[in-house]
PDB file of N, CA and C in Angstrom:
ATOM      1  N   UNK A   1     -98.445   5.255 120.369  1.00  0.00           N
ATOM      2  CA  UNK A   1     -98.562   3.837 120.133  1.00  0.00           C
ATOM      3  C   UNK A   1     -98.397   3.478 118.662  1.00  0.00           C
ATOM      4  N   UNK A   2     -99.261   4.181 117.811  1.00  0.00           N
ATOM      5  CA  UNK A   2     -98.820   4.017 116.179  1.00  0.00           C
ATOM      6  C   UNK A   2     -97.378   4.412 115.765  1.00  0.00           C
ATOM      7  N   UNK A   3     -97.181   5.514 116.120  1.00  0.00           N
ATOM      8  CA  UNK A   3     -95.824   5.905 115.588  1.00  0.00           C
ATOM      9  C   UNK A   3     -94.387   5.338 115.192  1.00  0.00           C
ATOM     10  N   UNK A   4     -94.293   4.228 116.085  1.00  0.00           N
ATOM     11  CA  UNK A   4     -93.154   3.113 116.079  1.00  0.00           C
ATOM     12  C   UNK A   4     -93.369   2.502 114.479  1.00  0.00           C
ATOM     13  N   UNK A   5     -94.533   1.831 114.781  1.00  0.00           N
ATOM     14  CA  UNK A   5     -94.990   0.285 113.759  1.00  0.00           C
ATOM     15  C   UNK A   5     -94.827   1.359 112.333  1.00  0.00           C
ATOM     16  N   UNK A   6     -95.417   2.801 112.485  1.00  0.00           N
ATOM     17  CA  UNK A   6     -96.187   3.443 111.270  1.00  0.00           C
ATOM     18  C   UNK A   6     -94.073   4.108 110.661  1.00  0.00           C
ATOM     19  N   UNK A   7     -93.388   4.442 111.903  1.00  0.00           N
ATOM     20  CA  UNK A   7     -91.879   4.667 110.960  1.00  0.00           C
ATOM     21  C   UNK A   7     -90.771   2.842 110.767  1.00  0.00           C
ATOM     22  N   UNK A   8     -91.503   2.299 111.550  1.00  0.00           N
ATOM     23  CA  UNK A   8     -90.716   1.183 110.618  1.00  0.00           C
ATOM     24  C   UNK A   8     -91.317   0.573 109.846  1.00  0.00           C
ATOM     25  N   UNK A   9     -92.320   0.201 109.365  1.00  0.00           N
ATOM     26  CA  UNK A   9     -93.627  -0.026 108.095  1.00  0.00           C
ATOM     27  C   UNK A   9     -92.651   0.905 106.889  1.00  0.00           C
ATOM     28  N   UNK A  10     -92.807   2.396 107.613  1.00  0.00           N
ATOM     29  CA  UNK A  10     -91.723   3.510 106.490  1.00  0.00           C
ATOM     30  C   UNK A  10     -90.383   3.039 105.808  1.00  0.00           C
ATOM     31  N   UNK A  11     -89.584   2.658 106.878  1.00  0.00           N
ATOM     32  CA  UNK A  11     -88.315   2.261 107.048  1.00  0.00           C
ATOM     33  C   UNK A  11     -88.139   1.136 105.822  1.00  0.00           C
ATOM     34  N   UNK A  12     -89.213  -0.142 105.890  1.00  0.00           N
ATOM     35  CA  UNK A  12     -89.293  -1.530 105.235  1.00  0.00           C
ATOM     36  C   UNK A  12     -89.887  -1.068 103.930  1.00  0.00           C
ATOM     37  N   UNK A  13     -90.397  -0.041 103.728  1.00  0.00           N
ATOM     38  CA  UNK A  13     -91.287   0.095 102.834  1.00  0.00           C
ATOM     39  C   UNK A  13     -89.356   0.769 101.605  1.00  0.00           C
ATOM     40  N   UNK A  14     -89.404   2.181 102.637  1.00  0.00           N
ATOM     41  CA  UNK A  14     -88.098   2.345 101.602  1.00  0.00           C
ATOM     42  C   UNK A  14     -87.242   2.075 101.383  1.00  0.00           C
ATOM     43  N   UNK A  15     -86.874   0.493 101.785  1.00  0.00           N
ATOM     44  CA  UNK A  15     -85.703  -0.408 101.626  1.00  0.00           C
ATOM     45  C   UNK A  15     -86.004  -1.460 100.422  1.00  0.00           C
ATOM     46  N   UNK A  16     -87.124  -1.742 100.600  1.00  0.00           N
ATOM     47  CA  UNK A  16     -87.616  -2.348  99.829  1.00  0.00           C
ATOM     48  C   UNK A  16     -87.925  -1.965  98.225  1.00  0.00           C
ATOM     49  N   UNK A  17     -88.758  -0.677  98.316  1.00  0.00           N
ATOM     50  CA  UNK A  17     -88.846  -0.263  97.055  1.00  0.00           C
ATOM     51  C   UNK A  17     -88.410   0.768  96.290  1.00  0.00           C
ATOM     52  N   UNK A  18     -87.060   1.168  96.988  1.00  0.00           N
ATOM     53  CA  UNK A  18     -86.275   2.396  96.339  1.00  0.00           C
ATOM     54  C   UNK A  18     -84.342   1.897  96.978  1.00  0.00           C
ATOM     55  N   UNK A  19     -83.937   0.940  95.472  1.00  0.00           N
ATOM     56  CA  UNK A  19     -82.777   0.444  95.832  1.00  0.00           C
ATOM     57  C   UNK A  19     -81.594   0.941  96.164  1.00  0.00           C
ATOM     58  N   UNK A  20     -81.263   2.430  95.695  1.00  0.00           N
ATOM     59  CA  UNK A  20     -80.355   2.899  96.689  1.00  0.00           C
ATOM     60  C   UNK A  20     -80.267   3.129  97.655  1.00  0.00           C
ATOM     61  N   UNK A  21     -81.282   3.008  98.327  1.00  0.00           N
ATOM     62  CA  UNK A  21     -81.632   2.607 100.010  1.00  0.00           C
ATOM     63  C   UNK A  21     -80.777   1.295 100.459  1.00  0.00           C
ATOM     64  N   UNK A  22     -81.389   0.173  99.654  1.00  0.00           N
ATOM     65  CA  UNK A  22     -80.885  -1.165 100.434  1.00  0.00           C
ATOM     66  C   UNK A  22     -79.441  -1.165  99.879  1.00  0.00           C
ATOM     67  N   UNK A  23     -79.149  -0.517  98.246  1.00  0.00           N
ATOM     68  CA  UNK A  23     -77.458  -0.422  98.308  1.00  0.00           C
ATOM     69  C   UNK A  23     -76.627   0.692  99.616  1.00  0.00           C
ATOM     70  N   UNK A  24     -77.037   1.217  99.932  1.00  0.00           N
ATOM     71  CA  UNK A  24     -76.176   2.366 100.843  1.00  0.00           C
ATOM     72  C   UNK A  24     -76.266   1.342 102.082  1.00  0.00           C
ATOM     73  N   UNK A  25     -77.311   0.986 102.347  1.00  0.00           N
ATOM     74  CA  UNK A  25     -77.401  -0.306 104.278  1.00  0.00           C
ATOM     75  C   UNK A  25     -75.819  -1.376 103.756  1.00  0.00           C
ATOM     76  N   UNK A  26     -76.376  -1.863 102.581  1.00  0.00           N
ATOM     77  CA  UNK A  26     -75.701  -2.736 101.969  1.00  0.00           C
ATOM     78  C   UNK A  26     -74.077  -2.451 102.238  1.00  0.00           C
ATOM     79  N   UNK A  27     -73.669  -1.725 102.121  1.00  0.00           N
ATOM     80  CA  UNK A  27     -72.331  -0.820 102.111  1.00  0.00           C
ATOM     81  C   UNK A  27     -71.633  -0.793 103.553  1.00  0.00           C
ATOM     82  N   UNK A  28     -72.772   0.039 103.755  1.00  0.00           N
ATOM     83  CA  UNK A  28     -72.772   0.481 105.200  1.00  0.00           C
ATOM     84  C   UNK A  28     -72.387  -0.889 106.055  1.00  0.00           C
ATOM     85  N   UNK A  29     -73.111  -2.076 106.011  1.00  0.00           N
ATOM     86  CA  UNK A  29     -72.911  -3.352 106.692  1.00  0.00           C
ATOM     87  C   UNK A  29     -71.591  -3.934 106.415  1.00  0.00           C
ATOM     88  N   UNK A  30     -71.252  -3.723 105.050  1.00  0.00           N
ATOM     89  CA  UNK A  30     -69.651  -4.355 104.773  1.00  0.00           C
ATOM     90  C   UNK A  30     -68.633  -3.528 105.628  1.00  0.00           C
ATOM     91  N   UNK A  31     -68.962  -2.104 105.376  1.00  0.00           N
ATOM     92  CA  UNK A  31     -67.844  -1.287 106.471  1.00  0.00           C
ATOM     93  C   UNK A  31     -67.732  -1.980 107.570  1.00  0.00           C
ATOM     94  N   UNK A  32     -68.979  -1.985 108.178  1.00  0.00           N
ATOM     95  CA  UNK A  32     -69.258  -2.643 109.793  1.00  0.00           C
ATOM     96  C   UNK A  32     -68.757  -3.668 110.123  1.00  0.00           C
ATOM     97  N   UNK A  33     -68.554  -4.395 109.162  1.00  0.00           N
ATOM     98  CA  UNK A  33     -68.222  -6.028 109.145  1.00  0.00           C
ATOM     99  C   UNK A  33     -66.813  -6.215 108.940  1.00  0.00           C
ATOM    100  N   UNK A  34     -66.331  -5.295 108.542  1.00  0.00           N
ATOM    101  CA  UNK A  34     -64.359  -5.153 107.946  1.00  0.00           C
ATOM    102  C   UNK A  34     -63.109  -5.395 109.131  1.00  0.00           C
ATOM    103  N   UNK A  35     -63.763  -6.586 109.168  1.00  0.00           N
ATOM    104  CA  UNK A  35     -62.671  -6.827 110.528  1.00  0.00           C
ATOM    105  C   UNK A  35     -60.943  -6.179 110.004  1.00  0.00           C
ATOM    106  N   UNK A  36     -60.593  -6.458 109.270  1.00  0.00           N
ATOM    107  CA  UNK A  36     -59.008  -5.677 109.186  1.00  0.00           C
ATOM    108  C   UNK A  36     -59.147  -3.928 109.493  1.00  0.00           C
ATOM    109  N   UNK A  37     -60.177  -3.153 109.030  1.00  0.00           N
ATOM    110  CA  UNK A  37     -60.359  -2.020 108.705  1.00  0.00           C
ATOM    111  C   UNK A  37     -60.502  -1.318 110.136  1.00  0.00           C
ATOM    112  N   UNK A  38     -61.213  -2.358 111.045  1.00  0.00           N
ATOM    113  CA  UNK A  38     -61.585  -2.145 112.908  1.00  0.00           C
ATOM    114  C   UNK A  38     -59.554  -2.453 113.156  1.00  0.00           C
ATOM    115  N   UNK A  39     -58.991  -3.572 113.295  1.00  0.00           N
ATOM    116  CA  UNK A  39     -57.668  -3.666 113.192  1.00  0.00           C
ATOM    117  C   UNK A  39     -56.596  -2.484 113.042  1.00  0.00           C
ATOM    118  N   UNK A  40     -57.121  -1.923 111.646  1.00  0.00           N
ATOM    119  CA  UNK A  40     -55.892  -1.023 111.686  1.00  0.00           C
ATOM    120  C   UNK A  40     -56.562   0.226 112.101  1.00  0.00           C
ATOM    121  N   UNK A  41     -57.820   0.396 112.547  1.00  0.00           N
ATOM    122  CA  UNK A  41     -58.284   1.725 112.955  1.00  0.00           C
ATOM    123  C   UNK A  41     -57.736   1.903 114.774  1.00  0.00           C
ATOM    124  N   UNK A  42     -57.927   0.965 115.182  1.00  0.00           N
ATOM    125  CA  UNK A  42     -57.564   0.292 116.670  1.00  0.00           C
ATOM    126  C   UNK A  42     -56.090   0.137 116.650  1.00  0.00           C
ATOM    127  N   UNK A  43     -55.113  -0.098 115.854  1.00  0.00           N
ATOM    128  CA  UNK A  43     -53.575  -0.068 115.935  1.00  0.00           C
ATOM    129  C   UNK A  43     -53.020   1.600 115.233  1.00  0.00           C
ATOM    130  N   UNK A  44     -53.700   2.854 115.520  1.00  0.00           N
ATOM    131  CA  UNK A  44     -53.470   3.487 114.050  1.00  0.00           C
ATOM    132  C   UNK A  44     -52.777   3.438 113.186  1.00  0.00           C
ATOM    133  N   UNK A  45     -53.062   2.415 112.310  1.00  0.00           N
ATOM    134  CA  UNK A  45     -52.515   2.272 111.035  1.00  0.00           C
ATOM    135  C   UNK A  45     -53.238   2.643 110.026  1.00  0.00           C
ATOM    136  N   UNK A  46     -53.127   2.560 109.056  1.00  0.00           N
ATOM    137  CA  UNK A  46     -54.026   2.658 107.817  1.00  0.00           C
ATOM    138  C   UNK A  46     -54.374   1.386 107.031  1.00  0.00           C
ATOM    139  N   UNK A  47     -55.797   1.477 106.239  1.00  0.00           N
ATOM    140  CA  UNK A  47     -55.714   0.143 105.277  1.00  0.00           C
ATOM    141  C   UNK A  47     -56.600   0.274 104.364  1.00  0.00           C
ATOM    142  N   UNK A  48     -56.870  -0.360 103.245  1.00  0.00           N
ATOM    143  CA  UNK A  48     -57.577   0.064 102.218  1.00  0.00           C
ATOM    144  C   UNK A  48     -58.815  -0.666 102.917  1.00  0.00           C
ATOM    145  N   UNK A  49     -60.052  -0.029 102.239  1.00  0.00           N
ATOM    146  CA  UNK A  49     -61.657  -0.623 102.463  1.00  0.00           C
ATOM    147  C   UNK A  49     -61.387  -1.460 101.563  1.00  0.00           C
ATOM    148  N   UNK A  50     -61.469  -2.953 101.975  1.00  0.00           N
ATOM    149  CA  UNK A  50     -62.017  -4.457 100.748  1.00  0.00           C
ATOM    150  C   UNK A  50     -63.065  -5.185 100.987  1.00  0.00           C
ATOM    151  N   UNK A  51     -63.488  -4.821 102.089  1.00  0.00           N
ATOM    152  CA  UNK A  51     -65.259  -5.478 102.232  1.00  0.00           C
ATOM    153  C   UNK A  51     -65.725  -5.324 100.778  1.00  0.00           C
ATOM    154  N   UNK A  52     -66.313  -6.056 100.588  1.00  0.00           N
ATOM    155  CA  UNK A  52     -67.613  -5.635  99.199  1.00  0.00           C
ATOM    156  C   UNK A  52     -68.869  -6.266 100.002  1.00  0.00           C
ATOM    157  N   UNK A  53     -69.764  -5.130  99.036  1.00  0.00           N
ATOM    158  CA  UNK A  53     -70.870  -4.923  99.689  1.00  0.00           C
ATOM    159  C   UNK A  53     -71.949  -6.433  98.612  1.00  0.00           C
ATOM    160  N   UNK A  54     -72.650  -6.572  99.038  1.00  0.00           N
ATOM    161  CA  UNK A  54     -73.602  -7.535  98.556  1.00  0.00           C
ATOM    162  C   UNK A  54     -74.232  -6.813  97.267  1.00  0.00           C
ATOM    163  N   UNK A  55     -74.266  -7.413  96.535  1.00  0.00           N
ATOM    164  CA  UNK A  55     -75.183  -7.379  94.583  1.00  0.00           C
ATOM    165  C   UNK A  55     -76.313  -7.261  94.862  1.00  0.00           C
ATOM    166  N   UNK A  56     -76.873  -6.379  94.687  1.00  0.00           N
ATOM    167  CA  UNK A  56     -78.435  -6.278  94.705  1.00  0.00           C
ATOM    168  C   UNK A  56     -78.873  -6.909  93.571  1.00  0.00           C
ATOM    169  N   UNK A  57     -79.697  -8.172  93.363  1.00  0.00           N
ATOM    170  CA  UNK A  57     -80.068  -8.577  91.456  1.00  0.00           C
ATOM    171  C   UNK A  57     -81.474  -8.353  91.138  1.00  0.00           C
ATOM    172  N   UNK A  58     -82.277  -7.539  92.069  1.00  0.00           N
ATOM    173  CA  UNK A  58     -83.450  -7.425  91.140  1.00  0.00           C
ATOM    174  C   UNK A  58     -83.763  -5.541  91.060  1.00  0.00           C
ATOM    175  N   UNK A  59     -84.428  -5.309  89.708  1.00  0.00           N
ATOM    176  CA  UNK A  59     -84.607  -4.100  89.707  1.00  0.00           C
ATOM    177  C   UNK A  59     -86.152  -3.776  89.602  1.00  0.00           C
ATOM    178  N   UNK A  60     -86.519  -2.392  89.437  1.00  0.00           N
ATOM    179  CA  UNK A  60     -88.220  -2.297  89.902  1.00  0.00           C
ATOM    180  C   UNK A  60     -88.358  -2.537  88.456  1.00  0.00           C
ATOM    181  N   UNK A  61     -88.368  -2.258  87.516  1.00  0.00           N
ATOM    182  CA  UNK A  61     -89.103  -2.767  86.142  1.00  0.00           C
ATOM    183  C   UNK A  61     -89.134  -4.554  86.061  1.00  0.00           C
ATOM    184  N   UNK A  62     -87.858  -5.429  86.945  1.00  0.00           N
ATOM    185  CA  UNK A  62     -88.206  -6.527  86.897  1.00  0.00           C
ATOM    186  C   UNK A  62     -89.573  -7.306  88.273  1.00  0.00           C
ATOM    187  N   UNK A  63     -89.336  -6.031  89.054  1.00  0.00           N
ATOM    188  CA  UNK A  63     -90.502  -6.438  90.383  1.00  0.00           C
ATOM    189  C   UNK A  63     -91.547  -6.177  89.794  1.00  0.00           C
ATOM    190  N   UNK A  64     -91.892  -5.143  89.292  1.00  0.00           N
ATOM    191  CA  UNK A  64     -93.021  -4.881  88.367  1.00  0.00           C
ATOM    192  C   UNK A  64     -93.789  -5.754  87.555  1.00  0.00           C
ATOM    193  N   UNK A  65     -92.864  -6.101  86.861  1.00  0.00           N
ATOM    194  CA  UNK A  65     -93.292  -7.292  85.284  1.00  0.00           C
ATOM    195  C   UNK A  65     -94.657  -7.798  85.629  1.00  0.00           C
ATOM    196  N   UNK A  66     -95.596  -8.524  85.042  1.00  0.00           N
ATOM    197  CA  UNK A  66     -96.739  -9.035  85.241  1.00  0.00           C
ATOM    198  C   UNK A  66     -96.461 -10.658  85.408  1.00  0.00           C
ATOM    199  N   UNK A  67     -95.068 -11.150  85.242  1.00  0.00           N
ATOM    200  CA  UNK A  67     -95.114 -12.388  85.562  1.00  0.00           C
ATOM    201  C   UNK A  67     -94.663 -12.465  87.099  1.00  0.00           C
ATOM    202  N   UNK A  68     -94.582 -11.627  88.110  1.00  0.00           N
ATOM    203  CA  UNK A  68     -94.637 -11.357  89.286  1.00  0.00           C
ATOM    204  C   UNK A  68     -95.564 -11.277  89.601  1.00  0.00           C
ATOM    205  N   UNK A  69     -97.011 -10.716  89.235  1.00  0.00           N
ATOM    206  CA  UNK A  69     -97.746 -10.608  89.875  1.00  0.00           C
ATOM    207  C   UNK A  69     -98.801 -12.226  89.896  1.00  0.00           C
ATOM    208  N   UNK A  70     -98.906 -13.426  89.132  1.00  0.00           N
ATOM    209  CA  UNK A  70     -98.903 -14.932  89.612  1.00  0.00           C
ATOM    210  C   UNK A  70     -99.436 -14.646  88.366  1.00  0.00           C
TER     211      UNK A  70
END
């Protein structure tokens, strides 16, 4: 019964506070999303990856700061 809540609690926890986590999902989702890239994989053709992945803009020394904490 714990085990679920206690590995996705895990899951949110290391997305959240260790950013090459949420950059690699980040990535990972643009692949997923590359409608031309599904296109030429499905026609075999070839095509360059141009998804871009989303900017992560905050870093842990700025989550940190004490004007975060109120």
């Amino acid at each position: 019964m714990i085990a679920v809540p206690a590995a996705l609690l895990a899951a949110c926890l290391a997305v959240g506070t260790v950013p090459a986590v949420g950059r690699a999902l980040s990535t990972a989702a643009a692949a997923f999303t590359d409608r031309s890239g599904y296109l030429a994989d499905t026609l075999g053709r070839t095509a360059p990856f141009t998804a871009t992945a989303a900017a992560s803009t905050w870093t842990a020394a700025g989550h940190a700061s004490p004007k975060m904490r109120g």
